[in-house]
Protein backbone atom coordinates (compact mmCIF):
# COMPACT_ATOMS: atom_id res chain seq x y z
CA UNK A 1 28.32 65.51 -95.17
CA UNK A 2 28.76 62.74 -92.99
CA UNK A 3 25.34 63.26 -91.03
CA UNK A 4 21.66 63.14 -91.86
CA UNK A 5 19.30 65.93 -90.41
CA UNK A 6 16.42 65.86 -88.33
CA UNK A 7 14.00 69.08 -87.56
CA UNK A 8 11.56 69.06 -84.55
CA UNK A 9 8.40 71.23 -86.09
CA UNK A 10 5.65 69.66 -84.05
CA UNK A 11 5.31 72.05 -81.30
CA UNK A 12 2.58 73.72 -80.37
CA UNK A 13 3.38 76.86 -77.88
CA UNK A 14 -0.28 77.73 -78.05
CA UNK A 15 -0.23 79.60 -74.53
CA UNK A 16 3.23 81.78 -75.16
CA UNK A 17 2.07 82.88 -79.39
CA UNK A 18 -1.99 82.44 -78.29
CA UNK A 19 -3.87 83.60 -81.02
CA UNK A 20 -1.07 83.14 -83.81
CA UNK A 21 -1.00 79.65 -83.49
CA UNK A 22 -4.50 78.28 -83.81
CA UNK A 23 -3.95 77.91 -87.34
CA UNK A 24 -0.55 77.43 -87.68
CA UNK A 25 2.43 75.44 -86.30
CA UNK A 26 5.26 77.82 -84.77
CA UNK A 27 7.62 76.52 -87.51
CA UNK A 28 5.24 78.18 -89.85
CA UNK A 29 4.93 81.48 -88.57
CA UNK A 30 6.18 84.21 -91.49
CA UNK A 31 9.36 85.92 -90.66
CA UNK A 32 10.90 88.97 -92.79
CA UNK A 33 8.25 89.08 -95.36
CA UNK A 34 8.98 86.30 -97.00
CA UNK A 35 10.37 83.55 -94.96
CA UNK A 36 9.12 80.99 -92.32
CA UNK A 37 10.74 79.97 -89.49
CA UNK A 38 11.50 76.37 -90.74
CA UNK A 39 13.18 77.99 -93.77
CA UNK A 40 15.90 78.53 -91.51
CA UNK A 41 16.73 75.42 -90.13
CA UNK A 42 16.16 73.78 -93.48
CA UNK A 43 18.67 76.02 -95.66
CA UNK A 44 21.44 75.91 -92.62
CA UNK A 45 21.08 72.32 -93.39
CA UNK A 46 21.56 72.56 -97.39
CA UNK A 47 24.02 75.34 -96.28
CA UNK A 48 26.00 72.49 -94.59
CA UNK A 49 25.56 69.81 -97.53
CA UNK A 50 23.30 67.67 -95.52
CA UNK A 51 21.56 65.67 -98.44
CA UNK A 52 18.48 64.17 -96.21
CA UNK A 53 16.75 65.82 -93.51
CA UNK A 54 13.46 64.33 -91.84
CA UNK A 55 10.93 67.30 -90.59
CA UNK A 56 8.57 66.01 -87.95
CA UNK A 57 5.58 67.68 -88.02
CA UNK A 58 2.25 67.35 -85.65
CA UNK A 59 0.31 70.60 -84.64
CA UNK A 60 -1.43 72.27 -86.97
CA UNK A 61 0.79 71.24 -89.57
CA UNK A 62 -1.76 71.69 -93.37
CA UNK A 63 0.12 75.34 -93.44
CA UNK A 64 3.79 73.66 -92.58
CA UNK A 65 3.04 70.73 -95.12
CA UNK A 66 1.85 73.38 -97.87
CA UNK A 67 4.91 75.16 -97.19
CA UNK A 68 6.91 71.99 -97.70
CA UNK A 69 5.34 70.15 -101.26
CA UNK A 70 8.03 70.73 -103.27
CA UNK A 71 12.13 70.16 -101.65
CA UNK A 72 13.34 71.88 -104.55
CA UNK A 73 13.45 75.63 -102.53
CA UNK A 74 16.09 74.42 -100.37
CA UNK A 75 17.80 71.97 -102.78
CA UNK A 76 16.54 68.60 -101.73
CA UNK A 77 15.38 67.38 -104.86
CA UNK A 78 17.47 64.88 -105.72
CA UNK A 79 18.17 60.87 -106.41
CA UNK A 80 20.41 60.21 -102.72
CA UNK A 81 18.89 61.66 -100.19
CA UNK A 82 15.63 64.11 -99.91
CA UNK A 83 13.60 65.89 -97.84
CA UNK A 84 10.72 63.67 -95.65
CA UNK A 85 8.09 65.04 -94.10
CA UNK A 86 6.71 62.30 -91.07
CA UNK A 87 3.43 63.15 -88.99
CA UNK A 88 1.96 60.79 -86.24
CA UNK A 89 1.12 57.59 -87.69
CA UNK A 90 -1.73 54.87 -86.61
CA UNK A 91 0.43 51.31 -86.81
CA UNK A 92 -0.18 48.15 -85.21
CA UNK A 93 2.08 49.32 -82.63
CA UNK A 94 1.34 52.63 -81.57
CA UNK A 95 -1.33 54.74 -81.97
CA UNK A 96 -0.21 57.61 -79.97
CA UNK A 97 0.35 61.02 -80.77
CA UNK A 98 4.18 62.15 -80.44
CA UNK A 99 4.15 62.64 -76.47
CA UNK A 100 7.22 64.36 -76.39
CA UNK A 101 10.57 64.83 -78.87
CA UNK A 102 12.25 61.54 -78.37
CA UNK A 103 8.53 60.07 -78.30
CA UNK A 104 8.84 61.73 -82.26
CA UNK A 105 12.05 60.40 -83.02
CA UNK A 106 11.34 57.13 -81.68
CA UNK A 107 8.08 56.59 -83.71
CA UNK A 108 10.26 57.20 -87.14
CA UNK A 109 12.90 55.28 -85.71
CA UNK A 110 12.93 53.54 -89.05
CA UNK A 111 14.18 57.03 -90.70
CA UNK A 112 17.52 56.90 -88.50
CA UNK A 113 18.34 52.62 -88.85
CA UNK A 114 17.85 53.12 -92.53
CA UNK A 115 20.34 55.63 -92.95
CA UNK A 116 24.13 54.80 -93.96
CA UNK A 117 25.04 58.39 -91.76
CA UNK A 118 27.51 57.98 -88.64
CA UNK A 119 26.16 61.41 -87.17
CA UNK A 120 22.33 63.28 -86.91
CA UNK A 121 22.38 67.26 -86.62
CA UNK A 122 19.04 67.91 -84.78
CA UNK A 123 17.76 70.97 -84.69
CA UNK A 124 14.05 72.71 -83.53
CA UNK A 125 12.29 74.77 -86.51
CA UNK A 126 11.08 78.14 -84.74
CA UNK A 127 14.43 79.33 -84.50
CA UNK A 128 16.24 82.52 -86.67
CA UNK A 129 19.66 81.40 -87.19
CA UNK A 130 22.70 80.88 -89.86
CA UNK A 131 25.07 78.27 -89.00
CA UNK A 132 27.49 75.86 -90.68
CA UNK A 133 26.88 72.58 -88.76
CA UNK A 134 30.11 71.29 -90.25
CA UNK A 135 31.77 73.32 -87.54
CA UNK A 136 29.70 71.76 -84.76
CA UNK A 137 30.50 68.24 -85.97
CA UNK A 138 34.45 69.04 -86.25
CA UNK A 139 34.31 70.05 -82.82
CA UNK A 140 31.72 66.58 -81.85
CA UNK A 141 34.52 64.33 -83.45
CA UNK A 142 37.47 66.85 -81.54
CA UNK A 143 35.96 66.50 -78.35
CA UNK A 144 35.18 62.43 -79.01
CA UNK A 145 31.92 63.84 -77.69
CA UNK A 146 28.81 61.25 -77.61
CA UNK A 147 26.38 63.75 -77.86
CA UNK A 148 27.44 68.12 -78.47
CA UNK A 149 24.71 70.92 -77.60
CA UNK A 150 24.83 74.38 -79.51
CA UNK A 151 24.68 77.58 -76.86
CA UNK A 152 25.17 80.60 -76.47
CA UNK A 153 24.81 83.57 -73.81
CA UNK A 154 21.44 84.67 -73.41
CA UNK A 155 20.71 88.45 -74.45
CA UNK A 156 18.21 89.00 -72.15
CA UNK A 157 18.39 87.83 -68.34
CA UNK A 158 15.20 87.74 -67.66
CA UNK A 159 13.99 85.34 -70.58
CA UNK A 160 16.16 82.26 -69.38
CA UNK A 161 14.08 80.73 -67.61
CA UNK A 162 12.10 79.66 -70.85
CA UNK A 163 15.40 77.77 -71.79
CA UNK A 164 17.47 75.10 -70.94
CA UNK A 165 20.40 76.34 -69.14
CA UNK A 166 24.12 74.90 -68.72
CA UNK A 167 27.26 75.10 -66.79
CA UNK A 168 30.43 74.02 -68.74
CA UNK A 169 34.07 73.34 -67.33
CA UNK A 170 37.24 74.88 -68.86
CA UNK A 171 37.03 71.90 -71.81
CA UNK A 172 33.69 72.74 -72.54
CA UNK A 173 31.81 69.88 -70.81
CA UNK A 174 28.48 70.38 -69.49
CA UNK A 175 28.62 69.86 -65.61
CA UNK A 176 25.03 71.08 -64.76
CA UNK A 177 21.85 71.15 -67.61
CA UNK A 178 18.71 72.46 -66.16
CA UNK A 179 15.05 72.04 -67.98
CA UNK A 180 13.32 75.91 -67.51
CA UNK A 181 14.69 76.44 -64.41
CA UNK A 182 12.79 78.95 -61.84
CA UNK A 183 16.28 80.76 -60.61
CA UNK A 184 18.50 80.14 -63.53
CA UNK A 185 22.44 79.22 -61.99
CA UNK A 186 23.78 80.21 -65.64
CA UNK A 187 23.34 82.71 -68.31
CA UNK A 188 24.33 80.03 -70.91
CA UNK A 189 21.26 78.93 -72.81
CA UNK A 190 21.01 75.87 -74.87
CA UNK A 191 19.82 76.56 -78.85
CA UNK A 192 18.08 73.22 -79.19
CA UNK A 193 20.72 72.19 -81.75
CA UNK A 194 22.19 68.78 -81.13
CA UNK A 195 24.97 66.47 -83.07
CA UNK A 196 24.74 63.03 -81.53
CA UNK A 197 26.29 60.15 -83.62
CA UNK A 198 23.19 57.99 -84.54
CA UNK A 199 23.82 54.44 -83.15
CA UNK A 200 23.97 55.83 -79.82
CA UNK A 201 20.63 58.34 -80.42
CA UNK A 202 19.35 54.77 -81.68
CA UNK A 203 20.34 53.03 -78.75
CA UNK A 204 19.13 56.02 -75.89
CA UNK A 205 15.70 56.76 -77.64
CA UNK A 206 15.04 52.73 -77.52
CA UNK A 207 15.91 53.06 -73.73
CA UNK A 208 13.59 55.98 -73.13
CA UNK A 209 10.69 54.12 -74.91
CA UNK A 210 11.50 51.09 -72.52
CA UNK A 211 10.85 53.23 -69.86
CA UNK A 212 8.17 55.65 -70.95
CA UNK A 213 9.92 58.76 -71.26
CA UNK A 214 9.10 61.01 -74.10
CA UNK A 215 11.13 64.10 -73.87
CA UNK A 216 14.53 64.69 -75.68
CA UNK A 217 16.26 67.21 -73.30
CA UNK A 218 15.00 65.60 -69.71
CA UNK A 219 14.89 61.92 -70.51
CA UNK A 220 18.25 61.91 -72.76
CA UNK A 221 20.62 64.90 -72.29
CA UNK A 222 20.02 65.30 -68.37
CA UNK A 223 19.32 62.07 -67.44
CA UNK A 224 22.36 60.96 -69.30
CA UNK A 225 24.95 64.13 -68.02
CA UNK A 226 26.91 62.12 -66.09
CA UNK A 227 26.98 58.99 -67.97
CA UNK A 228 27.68 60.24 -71.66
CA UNK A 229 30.36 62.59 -72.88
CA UNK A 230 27.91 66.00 -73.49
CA UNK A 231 30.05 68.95 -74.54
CA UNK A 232 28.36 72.20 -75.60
CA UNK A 233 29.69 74.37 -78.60
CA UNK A 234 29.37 78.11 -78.04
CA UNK A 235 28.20 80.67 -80.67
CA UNK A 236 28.24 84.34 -81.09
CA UNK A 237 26.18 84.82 -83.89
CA UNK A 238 22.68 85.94 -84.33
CA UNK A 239 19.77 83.26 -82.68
CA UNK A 240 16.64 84.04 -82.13
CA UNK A 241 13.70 82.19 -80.95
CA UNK A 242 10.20 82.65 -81.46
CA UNK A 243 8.04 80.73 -79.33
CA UNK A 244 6.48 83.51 -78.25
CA UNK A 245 4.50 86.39 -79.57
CA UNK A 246 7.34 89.24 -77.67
CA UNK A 247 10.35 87.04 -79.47
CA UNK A 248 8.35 86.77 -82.28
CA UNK A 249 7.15 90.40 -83.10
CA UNK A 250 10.68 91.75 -81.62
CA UNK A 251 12.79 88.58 -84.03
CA UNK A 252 10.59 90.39 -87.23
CA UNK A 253 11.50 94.35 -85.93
CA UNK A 254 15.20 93.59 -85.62
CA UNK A 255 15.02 92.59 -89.53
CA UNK A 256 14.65 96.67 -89.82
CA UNK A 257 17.79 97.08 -88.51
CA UNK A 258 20.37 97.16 -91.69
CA UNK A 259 22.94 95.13 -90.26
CA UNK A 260 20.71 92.11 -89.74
CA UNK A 261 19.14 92.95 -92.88
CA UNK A 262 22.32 92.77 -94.59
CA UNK A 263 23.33 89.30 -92.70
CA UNK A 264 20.41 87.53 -93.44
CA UNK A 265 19.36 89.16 -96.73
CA UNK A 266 23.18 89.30 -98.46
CA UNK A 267 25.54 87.64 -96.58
CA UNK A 268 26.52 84.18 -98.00
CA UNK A 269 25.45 81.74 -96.66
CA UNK A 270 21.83 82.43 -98.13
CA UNK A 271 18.60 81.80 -96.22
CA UNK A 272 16.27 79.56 -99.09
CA UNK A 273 12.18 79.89 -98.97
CA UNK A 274 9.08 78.72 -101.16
CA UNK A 275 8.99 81.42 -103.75
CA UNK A 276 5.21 82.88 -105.05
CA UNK A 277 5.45 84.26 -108.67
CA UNK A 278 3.90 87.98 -107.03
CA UNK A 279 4.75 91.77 -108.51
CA UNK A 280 6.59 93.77 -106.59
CA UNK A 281 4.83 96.23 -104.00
CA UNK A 282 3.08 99.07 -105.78
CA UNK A 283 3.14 102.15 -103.87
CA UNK A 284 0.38 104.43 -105.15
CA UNK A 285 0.37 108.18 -104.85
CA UNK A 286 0.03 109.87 -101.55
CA UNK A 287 2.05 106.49 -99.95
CA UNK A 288 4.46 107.26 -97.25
CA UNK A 289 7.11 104.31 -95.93
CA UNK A 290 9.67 105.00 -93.65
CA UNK A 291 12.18 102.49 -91.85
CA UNK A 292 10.13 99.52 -93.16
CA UNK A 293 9.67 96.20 -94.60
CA UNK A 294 6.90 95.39 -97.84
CA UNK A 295 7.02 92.36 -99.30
CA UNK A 296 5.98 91.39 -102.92
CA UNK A 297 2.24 91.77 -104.24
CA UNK A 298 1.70 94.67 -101.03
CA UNK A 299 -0.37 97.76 -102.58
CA UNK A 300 0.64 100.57 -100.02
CA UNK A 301 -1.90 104.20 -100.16
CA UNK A 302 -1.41 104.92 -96.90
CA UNK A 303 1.41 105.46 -94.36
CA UNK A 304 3.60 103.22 -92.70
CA UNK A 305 6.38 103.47 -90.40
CA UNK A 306 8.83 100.97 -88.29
CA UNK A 307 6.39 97.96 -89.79
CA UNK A 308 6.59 94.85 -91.60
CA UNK A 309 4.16 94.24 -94.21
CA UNK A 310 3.29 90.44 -95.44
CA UNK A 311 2.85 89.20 -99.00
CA UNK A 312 -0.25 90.63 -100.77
CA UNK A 313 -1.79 93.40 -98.64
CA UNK A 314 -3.78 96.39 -99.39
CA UNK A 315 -3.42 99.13 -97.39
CA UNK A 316 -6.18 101.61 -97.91
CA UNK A 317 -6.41 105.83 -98.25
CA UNK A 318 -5.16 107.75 -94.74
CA UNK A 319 -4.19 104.78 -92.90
CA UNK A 320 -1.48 105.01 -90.70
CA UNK A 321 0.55 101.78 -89.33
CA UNK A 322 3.40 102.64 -86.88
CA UNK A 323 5.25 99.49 -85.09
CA UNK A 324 3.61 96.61 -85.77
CA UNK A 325 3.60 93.10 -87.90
CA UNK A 326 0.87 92.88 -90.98
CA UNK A 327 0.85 89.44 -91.56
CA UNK A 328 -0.25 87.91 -95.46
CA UNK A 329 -3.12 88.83 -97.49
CA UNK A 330 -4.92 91.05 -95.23
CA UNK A 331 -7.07 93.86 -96.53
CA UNK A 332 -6.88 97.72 -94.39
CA UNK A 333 -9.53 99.95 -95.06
CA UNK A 334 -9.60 104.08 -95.69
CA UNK A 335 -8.81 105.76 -92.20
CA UNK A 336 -7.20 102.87 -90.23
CA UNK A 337 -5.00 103.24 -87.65
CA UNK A 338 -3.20 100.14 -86.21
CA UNK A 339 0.05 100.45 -83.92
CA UNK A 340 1.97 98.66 -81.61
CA UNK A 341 0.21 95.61 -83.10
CA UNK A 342 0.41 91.76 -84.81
CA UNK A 343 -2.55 91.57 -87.49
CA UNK A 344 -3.06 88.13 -88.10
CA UNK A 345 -2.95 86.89 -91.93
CA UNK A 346 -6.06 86.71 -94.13
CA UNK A 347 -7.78 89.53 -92.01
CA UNK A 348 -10.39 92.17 -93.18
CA UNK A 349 -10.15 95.47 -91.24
CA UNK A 350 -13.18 97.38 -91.79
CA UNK A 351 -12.50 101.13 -92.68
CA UNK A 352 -12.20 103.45 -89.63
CA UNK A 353 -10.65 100.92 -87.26
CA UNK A 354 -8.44 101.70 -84.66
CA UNK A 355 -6.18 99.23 -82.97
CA UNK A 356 -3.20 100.24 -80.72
CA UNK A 357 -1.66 97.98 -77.99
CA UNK A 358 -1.22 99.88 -74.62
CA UNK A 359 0.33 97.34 -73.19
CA UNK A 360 2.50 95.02 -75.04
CA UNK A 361 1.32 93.84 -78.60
CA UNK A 362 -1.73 93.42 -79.68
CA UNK A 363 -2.77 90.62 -81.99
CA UNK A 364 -5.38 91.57 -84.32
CA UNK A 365 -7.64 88.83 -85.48
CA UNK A 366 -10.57 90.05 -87.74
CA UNK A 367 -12.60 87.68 -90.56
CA UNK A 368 -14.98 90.55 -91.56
CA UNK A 369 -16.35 90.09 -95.08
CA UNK A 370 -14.41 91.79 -97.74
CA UNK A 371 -16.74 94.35 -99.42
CA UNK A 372 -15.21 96.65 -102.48
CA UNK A 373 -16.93 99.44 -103.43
């Protein structure tokens, strides 16, 4: 493909996932069992037959950078081209954190001048999406665009004010782009998916530097509206994001629904992930699953309904788990009930617990001592 990739995974979101991010950067959080959220924004790129992607990376990232050792999962692994992973870097320059996205993309500004690529697809990594980015680009080079912007309509009225927002005319050009607004004017939400060709990203991040601006949507998409030809590309299809724990736990619930099962799970395109060498769940006698989700290396004696279970649980004698998210490797003891709940990964749950959230989710965050008797 004529384009080189770039995903934003440095965010932090801290106060909208609280606890689920003190460990873990948002475009590491486990989705469906057996993904994480970057694994969807890396295989739409490999989907697309974009040979080298750059993943900027900054909070919490040891889980992220685990996650992404090996570029072989998503078919990066090879002579032209590659996956690269950049963090904040110390140089005689700069020894800033990135302050802001096109703060990140400036600092490996030596990733885009090095490439041969006319275009960049960039793209955030805490999204849940399939999309050919060919598509977005055909339209880019239709419209003679200078930079094109991904949206969509938003699902849910009341959640667009934690997006950007735009108005488009009857050729698709963005007229108005508002940051997060506090009365939203539009419906239409931008997916923080970009195509921009790259002399021109080159040329508008140096600018921003010049003048101390750091962030990618207010310092180069608004700030540039009425100067550069910004045309947004509207999808239908299924977009999620989960920058916060309600998107997140309702994102992993609408996975038990078998149509978005079947689009994600056997649809081509395919959705690519770091695979563990686990045994299948073992469900024991006296197990009871209904309407759920276990993943691989999961030893189910109890009962679970409307739930997703993580890689390598144990879920103990008489518990019962109704509507909520059991995150990796966490051990449930004999008579536990947990509902309406997020338990956070690596977790002991002494036997006898009970954990229900009354209002909203809870998240569950226990380090007991694991003690088998």
């Amino acid at each position: 493909m004529r384009a080189i990739g770039i995903v934003l995974a440095g965010g932090t979101s801290t106060h909208r996932m609280k606890e689920l991010a003190n460990h873990r950067a948002v475009a590491a959080m486990p989705i469906a069992g057996s993904y994480r959220s970057i694994d969807f924004a890396l295989s739409n790129m490999s989907n697309s037959h974009i040979q080298k992607v750059g993943v900027f990376t900054q909070y919490n990232a040891g889980s992220l950078g685990e996650h992404l050792s090996s570029s072989k999962w998503w078919d990066f692994g090879r002579k032209q081209g590659g996956l690269y992973v950049f963090t904040p870097t110390v140089t005689a320059e700069n020894n800033y954190w990135y302050r802001g996205t096109a703060d990140a993309i400036y600092q490996n500004l030596a990733f885009l001048r090095n490439s041969h690529e006319p275009y960049v697809i960039i793209t955030s990594g805490d999204c849940v999406y399939k999309m050919d980015y060919n598509k977005v680009l055909e339209f880019h080079i239709e419209k003679k665009a200078d930079i094109t912007v991904v949206c969509r309509d938003a699902a849910d009225l009341a959640s667009v004010d934690r997006f950007g927002t735009i108005k488009m005319n009857e050729d698709h050009r963005i007229e108005e782009f508002e940051e997060k607004p506090i009365i939203a004017k539009s419906s239409t939400i931008s997916c923080g998916i970009y195509v921009v060709r790259r002399r021109a990203l080159i040329e508008m991040i140096e600018k921003c530097a010049e003048e101390d601006r750091y962030d990618f949507v207010r310092d180069v998409l608004i700030r540039f509206k009425d100067i550069k030809r910004i045309y947004g590309y509207k999808t239908n299809a299924y977009w999620r994001n989960v920058a916060s724990v309600d998107d997140y736990f309702s994102t992993n619930m609408d996975f038990l629904k078998p149509e978005v099962r079947d689009y994600f799970f056997k649809q081509y395109p395919e959705i690519y992930s770091k695979v563990d060498d686990l045994p299948p769940a073992k469900y024991n006698t006296g197990a009871k699953v209904r309407n759920s989700l276990i993943a691989s290396g999961t030893i189910v004696n109890g009962t679970i309904e409307d739930s997703l279970v993580f890689r390598e649980t144990y879920i103990g004698n008489n518990c019962y788990i109704k509507n909520s998210i059991i995150l990796n490797d966490v051990y449930i003891g004999d008579n536990t009930h947990i509902e309406n709940c997020i338990v956070e990964s690596h977790g002991t749950i002494r036997a006898n617990s009970f954990y229900k959230g009354e209002e909203g989710i809870k998240i569950v965050v226990e380090k007991n001592e694991r003690f088998i008797i």
